[in-house]
PDB file of N, CA and C in Angstrom:
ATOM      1  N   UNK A   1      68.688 134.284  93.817  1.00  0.00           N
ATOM      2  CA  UNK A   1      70.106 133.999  93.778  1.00  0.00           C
ATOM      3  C   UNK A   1      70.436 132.914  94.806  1.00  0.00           C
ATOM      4  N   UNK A   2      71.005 132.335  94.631  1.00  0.00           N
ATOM      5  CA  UNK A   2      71.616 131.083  94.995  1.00  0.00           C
ATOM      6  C   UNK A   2      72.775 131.282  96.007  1.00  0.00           C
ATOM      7  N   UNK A   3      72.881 131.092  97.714  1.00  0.00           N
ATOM      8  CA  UNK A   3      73.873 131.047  97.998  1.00  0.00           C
ATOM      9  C   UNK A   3      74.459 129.933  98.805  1.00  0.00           C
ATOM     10  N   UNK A   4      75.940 130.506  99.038  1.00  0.00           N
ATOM     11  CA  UNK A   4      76.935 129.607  98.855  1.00  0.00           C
ATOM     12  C   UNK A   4      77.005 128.694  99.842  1.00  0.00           C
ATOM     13  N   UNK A   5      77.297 127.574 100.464  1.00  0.00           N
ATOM     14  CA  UNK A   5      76.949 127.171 101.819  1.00  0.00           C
ATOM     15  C   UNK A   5      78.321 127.198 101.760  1.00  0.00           C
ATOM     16  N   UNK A   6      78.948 127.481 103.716  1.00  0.00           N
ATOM     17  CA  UNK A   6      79.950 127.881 103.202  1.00  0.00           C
ATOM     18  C   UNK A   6      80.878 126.153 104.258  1.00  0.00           C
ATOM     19  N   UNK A   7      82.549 125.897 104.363  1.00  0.00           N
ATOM     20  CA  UNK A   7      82.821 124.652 104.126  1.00  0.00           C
ATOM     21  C   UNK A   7      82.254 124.532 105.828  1.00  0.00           C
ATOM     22  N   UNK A   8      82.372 124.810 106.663  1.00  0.00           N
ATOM     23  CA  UNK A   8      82.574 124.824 108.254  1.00  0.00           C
ATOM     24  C   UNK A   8      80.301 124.292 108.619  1.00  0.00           C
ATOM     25  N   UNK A   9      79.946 124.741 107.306  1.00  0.00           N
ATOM     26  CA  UNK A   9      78.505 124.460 107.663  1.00  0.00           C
ATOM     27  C   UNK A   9      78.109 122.778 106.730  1.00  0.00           C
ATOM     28  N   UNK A  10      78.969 123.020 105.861  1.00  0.00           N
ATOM     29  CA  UNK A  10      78.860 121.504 105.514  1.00  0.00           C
ATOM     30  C   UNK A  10      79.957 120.161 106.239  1.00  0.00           C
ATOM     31  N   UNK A  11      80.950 120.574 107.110  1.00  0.00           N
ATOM     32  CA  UNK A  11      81.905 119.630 108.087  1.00  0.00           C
ATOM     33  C   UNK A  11      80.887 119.787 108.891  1.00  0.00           C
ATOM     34  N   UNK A  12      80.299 120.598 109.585  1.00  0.00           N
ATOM     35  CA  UNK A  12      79.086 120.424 111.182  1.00  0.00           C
ATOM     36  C   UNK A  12      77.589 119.768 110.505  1.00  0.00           C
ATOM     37  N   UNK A  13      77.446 119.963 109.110  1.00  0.00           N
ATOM     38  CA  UNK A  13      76.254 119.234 108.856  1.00  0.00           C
ATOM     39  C   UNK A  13      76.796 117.588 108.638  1.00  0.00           C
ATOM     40  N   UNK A  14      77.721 117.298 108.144  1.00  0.00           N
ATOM     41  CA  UNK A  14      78.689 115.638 107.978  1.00  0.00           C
ATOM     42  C   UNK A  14      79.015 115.502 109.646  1.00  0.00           C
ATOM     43  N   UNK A  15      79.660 115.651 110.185  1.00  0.00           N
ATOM     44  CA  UNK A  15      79.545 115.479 111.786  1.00  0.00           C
ATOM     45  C   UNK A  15      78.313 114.913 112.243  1.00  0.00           C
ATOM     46  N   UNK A  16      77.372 116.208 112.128  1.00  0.00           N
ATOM     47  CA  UNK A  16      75.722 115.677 112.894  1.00  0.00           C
ATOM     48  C   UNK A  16      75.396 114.026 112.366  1.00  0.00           C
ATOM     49  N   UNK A  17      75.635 114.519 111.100  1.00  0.00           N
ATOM     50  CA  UNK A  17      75.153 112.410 110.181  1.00  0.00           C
ATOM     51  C   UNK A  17      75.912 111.829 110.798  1.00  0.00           C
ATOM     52  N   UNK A  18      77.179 111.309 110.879  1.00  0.00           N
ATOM     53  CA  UNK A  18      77.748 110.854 111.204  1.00  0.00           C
ATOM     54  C   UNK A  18      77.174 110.445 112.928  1.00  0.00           C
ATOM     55  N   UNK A  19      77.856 111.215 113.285  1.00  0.00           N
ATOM     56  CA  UNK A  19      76.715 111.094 114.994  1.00  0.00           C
ATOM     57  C   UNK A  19      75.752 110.244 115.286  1.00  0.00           C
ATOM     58  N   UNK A  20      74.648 110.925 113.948  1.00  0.00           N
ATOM     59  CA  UNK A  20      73.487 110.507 114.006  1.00  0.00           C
ATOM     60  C   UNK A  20      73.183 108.531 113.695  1.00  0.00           C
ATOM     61  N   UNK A  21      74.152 108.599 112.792  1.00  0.00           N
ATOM     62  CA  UNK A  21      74.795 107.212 112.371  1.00  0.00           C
ATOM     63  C   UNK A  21      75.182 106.327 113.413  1.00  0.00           C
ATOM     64  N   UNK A  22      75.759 106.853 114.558  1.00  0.00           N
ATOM     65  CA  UNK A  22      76.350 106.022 115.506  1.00  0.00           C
ATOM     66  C   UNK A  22      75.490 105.797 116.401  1.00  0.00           C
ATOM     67  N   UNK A  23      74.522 107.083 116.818  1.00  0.00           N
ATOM     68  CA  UNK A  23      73.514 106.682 117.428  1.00  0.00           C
ATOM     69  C   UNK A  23      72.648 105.874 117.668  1.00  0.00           C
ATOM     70  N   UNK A  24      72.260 105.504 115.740  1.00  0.00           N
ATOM     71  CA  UNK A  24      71.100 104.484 115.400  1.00  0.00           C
ATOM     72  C   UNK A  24      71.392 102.934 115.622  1.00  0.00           C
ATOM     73  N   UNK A  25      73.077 103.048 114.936  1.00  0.00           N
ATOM     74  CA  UNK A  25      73.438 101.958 114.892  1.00  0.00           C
ATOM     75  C   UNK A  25      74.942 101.033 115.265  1.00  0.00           C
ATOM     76  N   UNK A  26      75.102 102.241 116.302  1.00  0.00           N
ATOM     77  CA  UNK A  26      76.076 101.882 117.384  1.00  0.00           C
ATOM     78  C   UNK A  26      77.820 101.651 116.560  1.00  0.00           C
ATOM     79  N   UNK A  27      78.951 101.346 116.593  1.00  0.00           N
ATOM     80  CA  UNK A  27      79.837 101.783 116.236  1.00  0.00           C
ATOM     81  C   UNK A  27      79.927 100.466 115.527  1.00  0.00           C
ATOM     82  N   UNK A  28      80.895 100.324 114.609  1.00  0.00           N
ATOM     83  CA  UNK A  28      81.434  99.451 113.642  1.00  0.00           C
ATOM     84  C   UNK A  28      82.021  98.722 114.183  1.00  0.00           C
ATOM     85  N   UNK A  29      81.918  97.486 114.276  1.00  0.00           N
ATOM     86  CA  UNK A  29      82.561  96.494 114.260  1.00  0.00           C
ATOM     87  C   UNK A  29      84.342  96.121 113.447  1.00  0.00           C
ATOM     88  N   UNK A  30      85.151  95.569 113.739  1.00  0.00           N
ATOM     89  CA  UNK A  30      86.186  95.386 112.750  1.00  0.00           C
ATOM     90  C   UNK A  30      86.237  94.115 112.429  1.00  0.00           C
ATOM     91  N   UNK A  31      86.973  93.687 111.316  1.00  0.00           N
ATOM     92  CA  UNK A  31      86.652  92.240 110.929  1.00  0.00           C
ATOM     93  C   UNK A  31      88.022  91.470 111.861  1.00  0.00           C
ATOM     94  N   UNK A  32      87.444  90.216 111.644  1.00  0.00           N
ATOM     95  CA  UNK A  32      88.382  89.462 113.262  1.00  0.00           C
ATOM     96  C   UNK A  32      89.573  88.960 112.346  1.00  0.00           C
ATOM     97  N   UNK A  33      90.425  89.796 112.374  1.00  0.00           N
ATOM     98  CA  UNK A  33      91.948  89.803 111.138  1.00  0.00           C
ATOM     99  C   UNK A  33      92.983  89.702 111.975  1.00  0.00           C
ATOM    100  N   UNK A  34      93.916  89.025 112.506  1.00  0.00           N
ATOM    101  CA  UNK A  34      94.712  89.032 113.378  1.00  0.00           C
ATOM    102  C   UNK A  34      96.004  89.666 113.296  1.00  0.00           C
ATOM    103  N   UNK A  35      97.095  90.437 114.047  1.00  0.00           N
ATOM    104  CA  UNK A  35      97.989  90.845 113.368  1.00  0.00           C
ATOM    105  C   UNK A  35      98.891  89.787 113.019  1.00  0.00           C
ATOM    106  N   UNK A  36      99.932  90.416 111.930  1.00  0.00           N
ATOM    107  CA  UNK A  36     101.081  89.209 111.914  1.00  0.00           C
ATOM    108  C   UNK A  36     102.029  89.041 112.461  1.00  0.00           C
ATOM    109  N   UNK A  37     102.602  88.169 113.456  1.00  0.00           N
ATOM    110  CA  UNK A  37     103.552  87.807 114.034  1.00  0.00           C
ATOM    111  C   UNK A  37     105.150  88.395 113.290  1.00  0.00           C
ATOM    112  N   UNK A  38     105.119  88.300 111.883  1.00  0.00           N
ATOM    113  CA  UNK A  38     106.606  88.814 112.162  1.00  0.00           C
ATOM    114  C   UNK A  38     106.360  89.089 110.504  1.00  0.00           C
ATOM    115  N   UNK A  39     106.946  89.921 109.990  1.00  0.00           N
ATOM    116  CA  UNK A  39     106.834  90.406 108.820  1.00  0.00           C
ATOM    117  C   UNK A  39     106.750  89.150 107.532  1.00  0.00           C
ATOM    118  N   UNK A  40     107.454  88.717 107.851  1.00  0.00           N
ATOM    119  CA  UNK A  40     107.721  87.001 106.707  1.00  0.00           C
ATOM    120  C   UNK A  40     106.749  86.321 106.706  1.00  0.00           C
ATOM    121  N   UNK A  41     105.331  86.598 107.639  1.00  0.00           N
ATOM    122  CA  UNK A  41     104.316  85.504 107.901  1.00  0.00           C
ATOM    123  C   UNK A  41     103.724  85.414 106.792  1.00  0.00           C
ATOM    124  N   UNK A  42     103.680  84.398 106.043  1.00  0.00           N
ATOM    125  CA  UNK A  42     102.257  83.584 104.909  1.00  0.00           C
ATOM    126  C   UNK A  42     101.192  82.986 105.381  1.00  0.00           C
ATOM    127  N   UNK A  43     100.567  83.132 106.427  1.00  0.00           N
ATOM    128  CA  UNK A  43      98.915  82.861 107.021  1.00  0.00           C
ATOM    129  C   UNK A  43      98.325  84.090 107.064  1.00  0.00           C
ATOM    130  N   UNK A  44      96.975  83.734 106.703  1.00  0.00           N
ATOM    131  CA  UNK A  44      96.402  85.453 106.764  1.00  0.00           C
ATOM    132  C   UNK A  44      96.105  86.315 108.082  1.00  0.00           C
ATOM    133  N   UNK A  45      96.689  87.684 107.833  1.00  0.00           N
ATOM    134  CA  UNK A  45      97.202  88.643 109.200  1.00  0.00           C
ATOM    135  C   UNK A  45      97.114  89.860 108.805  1.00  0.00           C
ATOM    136  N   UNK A  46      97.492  90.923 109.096  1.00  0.00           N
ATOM    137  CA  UNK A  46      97.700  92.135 108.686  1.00  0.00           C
ATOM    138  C   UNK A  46      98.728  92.677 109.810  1.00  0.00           C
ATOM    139  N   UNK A  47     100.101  92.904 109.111  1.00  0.00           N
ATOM    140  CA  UNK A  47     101.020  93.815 109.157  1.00  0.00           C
ATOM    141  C   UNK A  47     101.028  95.372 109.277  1.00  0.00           C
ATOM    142  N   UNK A  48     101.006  95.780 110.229  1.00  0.00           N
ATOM    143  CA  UNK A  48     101.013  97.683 110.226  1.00  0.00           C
ATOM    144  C   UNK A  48     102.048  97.717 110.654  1.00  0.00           C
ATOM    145  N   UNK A  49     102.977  98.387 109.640  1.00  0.00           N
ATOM    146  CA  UNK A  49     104.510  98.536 109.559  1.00  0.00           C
ATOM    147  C   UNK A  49     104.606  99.823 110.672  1.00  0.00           C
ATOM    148  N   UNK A  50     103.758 100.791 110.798  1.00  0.00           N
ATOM    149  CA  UNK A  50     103.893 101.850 111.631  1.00  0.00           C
ATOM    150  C   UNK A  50     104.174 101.477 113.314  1.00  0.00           C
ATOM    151  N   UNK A  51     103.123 100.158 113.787  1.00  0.00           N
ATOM    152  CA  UNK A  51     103.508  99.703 114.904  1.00  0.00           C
ATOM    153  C   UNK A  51     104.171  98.646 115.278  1.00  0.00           C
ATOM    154  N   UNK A  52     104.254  98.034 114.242  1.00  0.00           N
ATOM    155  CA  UNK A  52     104.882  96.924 114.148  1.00  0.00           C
ATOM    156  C   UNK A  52     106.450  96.595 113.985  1.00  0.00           C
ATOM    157  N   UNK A  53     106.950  96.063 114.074  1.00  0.00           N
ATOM    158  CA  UNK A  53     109.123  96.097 113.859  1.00  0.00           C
ATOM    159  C   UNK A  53     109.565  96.793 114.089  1.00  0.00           C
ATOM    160  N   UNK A  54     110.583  97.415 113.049  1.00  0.00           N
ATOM    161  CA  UNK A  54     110.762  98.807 113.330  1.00  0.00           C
ATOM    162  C   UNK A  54     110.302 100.046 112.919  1.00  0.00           C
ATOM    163  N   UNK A  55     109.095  99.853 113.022  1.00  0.00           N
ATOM    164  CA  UNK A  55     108.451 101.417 112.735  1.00  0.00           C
ATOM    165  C   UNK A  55     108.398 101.502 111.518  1.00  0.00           C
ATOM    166  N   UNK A  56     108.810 101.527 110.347  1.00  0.00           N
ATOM    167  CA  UNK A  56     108.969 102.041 108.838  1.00  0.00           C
ATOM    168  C   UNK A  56     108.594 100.726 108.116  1.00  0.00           C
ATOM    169  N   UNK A  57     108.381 101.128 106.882  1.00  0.00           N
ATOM    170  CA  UNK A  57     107.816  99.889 105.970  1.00  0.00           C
ATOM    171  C   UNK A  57     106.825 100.123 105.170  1.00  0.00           C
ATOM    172  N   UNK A  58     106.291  99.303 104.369  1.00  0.00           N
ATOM    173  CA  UNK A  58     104.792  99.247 104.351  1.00  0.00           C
ATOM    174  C   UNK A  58     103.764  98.484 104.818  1.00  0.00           C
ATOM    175  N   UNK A  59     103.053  98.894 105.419  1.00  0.00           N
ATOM    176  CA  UNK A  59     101.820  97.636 105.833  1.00  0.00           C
ATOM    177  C   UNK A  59     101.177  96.937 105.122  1.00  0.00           C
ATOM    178  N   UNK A  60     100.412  95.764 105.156  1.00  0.00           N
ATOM    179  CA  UNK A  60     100.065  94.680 103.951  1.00  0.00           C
ATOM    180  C   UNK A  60      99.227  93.696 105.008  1.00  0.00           C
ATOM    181  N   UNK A  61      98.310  92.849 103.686  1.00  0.00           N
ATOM    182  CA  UNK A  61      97.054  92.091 105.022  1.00  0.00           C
ATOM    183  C   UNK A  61      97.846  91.101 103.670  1.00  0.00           C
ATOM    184  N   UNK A  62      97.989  89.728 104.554  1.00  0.00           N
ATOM    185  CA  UNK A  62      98.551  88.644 104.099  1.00  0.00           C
ATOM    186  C   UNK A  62      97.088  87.623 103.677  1.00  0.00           C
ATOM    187  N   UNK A  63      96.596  87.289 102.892  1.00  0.00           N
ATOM    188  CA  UNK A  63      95.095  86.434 102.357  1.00  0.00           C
ATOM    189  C   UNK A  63      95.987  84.887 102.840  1.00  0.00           C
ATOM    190  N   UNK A  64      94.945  84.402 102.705  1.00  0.00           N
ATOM    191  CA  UNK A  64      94.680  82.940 103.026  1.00  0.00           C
ATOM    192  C   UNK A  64      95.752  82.158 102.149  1.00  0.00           C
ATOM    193  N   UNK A  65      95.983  82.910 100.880  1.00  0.00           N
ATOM    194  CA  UNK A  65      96.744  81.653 100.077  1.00  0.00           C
ATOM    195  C   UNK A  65      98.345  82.558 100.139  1.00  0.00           C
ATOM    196  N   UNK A  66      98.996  83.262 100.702  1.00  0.00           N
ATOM    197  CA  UNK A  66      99.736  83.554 101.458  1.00  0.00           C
ATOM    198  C   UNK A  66     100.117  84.794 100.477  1.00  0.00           C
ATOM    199  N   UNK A  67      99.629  85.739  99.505  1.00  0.00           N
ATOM    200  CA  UNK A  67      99.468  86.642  98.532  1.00  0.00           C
ATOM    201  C   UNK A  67      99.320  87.817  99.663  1.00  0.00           C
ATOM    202  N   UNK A  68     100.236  89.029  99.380  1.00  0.00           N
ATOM    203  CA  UNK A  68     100.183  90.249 100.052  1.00  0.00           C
ATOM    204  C   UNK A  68      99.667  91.454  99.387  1.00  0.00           C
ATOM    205  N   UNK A  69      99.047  91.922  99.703  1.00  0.00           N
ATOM    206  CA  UNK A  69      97.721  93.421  99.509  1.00  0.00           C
ATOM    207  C   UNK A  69      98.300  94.463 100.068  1.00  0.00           C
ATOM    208  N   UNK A  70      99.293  95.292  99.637  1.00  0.00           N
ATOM    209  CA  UNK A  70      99.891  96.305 100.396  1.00  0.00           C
ATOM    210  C   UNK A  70      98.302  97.523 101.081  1.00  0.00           C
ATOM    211  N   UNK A  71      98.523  97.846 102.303  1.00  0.00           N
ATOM    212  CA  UNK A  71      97.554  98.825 102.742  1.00  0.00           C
ATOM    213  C   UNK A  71      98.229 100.211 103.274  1.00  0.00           C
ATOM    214  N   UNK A  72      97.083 101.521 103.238  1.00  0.00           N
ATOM    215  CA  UNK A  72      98.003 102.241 103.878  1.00  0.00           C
ATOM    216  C   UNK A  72      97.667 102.339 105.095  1.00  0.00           C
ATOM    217  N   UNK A  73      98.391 103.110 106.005  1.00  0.00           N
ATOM    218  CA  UNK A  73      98.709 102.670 107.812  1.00  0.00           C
ATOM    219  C   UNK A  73      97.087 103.013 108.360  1.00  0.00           C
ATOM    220  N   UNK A  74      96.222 103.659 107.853  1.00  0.00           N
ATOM    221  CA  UNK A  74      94.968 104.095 108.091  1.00  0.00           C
ATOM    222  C   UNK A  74      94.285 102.760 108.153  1.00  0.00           C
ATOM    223  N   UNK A  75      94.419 101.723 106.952  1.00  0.00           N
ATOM    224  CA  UNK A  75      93.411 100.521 106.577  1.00  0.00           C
ATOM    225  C   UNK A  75      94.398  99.195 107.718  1.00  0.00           C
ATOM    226  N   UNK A  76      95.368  99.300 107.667  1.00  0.00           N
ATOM    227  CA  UNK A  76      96.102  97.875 108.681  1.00  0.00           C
ATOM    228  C   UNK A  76      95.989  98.554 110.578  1.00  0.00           C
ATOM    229  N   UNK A  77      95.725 100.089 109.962  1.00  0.00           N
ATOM    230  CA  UNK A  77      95.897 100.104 111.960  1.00  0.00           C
ATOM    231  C   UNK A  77      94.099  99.885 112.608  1.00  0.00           C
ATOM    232  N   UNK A  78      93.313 100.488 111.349  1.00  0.00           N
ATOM    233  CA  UNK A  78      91.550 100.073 111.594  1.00  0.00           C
ATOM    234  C   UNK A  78      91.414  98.811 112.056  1.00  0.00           C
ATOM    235  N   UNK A  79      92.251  97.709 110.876  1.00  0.00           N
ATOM    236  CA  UNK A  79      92.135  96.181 111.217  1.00  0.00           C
ATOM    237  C   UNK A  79      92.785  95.623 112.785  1.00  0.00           C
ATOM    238  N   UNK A  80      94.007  95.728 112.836  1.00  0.00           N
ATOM    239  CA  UNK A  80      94.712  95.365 114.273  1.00  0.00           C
ATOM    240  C   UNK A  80      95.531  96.280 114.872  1.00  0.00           C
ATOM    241  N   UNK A  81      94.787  97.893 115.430  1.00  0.00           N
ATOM    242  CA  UNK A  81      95.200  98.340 116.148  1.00  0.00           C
ATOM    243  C   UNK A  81      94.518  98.385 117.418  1.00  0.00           C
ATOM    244  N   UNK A  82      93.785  97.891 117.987  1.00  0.00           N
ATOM    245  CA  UNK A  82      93.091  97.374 118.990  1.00  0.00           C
ATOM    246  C   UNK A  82      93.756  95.866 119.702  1.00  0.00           C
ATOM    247  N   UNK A  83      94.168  95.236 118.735  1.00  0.00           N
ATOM    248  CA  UNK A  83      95.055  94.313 119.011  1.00  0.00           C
ATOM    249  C   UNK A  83      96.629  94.026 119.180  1.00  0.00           C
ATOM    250  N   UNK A  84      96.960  95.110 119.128  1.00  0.00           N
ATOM    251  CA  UNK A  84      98.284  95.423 119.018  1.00  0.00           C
ATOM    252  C   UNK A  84      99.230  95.959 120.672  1.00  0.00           C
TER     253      UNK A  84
END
């Protein structure tokens, strides 16, 4: 019979990898994305509405040809919350 693994042994077995991941090969880098100066900007940036203006919004990474990619606050604060 087959048993169940239960969830708390598969989060501490994903943890250990993870770990083990950082160990080998040291932490991630972020890509060099700058934030944007003011919500209206058309040069490429990324906007995190959460820290950025007034707080509320949506966040968005502005591309090169001045086209907006809405993100959620998880993917614009990874990019320029270190820079912020």
């Amino acid at each position: 019979m087959k048993r169940k693994t239960t969830t708390w042994r598969r989060a501490a077995a994903g943890l250990w990898a993870a770990s083990l991941l950082l160990t080998v090969n040291g932490p991630a880098s972020t890509p060099d994305i700058r934030p944007c100066d003011s919500e209206d900007q058309r040069t490429e940036c990324v906007w995190d509405a959460r820290h950025q203006g007034n707080g509320i919004g949506a966040s968005f990474y502005v591309t090169d040809n001045g086209t907006r990619v809405y993100l959620s606050h998880a993917f614009a604060h990874y990019f320029v919350g270190a820079q912020l």
